[in-house]
C-alpha atoms as a PDB file:
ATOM      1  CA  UNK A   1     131.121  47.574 -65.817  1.00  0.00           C
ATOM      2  CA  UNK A   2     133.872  45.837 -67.859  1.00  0.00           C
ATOM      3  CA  UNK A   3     135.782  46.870 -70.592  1.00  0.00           C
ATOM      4  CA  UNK A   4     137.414  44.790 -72.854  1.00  0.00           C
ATOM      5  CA  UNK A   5     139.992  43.395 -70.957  1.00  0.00           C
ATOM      6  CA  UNK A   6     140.196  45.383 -68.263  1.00  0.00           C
ATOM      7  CA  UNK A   7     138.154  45.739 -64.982  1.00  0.00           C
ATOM      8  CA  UNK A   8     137.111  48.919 -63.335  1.00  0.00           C
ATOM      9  CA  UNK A   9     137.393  48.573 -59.687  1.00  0.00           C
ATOM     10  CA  UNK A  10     133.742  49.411 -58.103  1.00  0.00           C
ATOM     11  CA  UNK A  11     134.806  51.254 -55.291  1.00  0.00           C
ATOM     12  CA  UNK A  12     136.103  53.908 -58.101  1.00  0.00           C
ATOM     13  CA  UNK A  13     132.827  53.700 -59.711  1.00  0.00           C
ATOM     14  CA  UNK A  14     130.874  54.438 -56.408  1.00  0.00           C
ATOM     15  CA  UNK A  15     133.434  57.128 -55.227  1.00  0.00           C
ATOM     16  CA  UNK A  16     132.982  58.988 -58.675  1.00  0.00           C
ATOM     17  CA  UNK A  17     128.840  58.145 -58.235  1.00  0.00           C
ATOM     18  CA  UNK A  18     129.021  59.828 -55.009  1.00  0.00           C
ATOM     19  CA  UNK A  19     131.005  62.756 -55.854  1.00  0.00           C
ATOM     20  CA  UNK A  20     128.969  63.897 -59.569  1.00  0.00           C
ATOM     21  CA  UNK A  21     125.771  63.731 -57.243  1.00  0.00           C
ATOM     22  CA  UNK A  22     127.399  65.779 -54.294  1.00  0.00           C
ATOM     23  CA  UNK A  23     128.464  68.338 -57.022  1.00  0.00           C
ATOM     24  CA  UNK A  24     125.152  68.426 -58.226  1.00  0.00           C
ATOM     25  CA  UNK A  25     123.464  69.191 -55.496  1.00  0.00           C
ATOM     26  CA  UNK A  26     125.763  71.777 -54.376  1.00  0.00           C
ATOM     27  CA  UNK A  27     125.678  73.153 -57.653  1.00  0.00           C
ATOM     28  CA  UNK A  28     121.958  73.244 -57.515  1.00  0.00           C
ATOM     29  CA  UNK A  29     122.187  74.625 -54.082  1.00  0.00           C
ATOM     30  CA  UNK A  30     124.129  77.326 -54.993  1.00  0.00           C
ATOM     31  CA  UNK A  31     122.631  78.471 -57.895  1.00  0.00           C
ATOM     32  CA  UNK A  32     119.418  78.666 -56.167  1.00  0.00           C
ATOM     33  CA  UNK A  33     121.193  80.712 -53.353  1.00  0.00           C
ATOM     34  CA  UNK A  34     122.431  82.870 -56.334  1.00  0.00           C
ATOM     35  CA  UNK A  35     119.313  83.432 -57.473  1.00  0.00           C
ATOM     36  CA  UNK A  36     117.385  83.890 -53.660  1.00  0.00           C
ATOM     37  CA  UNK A  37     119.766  86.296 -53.004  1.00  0.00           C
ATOM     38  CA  UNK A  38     119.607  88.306 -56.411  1.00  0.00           C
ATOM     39  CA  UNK A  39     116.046  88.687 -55.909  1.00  0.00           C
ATOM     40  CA  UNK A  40     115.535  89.631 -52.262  1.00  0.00           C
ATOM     41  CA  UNK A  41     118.683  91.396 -51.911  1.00  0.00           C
ATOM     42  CA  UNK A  42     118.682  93.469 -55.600  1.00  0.00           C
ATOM     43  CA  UNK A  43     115.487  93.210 -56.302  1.00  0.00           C
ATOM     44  CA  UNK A  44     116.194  91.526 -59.588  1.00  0.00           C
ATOM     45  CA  UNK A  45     114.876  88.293 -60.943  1.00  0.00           C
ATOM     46  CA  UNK A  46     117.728  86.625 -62.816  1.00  0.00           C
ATOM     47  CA  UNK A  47     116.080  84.106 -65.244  1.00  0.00           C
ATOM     48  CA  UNK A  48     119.446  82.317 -66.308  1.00  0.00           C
ATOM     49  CA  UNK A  49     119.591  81.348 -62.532  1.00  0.00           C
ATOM     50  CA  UNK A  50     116.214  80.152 -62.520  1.00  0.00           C
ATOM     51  CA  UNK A  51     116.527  78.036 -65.380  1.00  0.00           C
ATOM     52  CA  UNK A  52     120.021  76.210 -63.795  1.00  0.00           C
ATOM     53  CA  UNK A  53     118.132  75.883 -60.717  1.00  0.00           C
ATOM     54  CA  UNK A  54     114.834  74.688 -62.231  1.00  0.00           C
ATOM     55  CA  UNK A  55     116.681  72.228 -64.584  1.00  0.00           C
ATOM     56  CA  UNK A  56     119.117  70.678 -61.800  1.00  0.00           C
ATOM     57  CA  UNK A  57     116.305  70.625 -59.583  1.00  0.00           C
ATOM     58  CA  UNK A  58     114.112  68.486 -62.484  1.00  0.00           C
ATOM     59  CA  UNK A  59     116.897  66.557 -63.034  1.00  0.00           C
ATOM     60  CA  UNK A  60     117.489  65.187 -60.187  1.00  0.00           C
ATOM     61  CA  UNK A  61     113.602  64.322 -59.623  1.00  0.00           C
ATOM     62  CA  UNK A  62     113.417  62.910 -62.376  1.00  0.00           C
ATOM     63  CA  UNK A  63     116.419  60.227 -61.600  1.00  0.00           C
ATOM     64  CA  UNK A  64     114.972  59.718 -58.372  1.00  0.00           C
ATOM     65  CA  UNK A  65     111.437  58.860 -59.749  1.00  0.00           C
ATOM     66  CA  UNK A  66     112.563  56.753 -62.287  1.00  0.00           C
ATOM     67  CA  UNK A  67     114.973  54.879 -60.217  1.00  0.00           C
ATOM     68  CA  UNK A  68     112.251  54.087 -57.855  1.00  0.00           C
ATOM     69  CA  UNK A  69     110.307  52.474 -60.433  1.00  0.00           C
ATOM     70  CA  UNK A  70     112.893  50.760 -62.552  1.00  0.00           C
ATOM     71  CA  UNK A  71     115.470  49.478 -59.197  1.00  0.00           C
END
């Protein structure tokens, strides 16, 4: 990636790469956790958790299938 004229160093661009997807998928993991727990532990089923979980959890499917296809 290049701007004009300036360089980004790719190191930087695979350290931030590798720390968005690690925050993902700890975010996913906890909001799933979140959500486990709200609905074995209270007994309640906490949609707005479900949809954060559901949607990471898409997302990141969905980026893996099409990078299969397209890399």
């Amino acid at each position: 990636m290049s701007i004009p004229n300036q360089v980004i160093d790719e190191r930087f661009l695979r350290h931030r790469q590798r720390s968005t997807s690690l925050a993902g998928v700890i975010g996913g993991v906890l909001a799933i956790s979140l959500f486990a727990y709200r609905c074995f532990i209270d007994h309640v089923w906490s949609w707005d958790l479900l949809a954060v979980s559901l949607t990471i959890v898409g997302v990141k499917v969905a980026v893996m299938i099409w990078s299969h296809f397209t890399d």
